[in-house]
Protein backbone atom coordinates (compact mmCIF):
# COMPACT_ATOMS: atom_id res chain seq x y z
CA UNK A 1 -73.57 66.55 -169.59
CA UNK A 2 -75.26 66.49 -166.32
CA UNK A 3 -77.64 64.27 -167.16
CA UNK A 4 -75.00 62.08 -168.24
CA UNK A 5 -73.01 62.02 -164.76
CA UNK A 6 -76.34 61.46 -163.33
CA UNK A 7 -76.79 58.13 -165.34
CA UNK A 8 -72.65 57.44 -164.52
CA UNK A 9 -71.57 57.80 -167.49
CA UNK A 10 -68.16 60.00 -168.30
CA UNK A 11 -65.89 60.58 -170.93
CA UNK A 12 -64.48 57.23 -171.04
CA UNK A 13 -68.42 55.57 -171.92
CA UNK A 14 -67.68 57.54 -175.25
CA UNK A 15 -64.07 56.39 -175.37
CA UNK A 16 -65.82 52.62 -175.48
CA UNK A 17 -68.96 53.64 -177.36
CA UNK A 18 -66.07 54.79 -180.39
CA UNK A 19 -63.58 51.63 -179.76
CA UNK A 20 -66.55 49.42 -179.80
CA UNK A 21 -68.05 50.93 -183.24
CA UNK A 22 -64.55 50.67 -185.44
CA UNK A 23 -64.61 47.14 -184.16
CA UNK A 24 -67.47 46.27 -184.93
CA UNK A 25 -67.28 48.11 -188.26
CA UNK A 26 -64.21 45.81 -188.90
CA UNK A 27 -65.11 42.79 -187.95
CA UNK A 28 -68.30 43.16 -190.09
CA UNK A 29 -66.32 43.64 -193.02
CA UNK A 30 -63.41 41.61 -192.38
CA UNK A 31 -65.34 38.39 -191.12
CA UNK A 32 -68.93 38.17 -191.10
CA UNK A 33 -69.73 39.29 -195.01
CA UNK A 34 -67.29 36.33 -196.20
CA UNK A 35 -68.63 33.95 -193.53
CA UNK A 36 -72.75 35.61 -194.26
CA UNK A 37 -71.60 35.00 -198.39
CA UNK A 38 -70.37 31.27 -197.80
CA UNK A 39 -72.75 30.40 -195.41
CA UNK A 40 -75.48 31.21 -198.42
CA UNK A 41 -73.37 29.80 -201.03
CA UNK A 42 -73.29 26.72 -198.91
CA UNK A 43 -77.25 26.54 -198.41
CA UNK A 44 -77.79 27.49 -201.80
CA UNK A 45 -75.90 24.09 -202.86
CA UNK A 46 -77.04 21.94 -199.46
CA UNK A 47 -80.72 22.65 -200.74
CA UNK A 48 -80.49 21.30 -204.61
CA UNK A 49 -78.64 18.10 -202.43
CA UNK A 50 -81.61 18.22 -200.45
CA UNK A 51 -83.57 17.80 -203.29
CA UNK A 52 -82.05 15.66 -205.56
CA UNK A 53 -81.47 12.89 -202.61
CA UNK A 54 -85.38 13.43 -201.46
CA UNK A 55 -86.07 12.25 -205.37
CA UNK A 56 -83.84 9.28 -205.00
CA UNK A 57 -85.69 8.10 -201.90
CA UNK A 58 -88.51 7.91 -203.66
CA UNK A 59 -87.25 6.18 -206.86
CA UNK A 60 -86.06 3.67 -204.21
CA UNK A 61 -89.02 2.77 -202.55
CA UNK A 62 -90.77 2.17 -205.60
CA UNK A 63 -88.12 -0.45 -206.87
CA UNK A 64 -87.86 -1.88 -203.19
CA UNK A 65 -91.91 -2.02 -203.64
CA UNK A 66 -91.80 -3.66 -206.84
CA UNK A 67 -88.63 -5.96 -206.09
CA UNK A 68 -90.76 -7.19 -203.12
CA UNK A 69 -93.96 -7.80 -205.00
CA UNK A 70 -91.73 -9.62 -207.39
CA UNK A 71 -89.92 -11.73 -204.64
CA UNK A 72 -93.56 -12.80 -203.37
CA UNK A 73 -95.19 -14.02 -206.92
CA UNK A 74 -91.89 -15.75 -207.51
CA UNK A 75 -92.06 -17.87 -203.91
């Protein structure tokens, strides 16, 4: 315990240290697993969008490309 009032630490640093671990402990179970479990559902949907919208981009281009080259044979 010396070494600990050398450092400045008492009884109360332990007091905190205990407070600080049940709230953590709580919070971790009370709000970040549901926010860490939607936050993956969420980015487990976002990508397939991610996807899916990349694949219409490209579908558009090509008809934009072949509209164009349409529009100039026609003129």
């Amino acid at each position: 315990m010396e070494i600990l009032a050398q450092r400045g630490l008492n009884v109360s640093f332990f007091f905190q240290f205990v407070i600080f671990a049940i709230a953590y402990i709580a919070l971790s179970q009370i709000l970040f697993k549901p926010y860490t479990a939607a936050y993956i559902q969420r980015e487990s949907r976002t990508k397939g969008g991610e996807e899916i919208a990349q694949e219409t981009e490209k579908v558009t281009q090509e008809l934009r490309k072949r509209y164009e080259s349409k529009a100039r044979i026609s003129s």
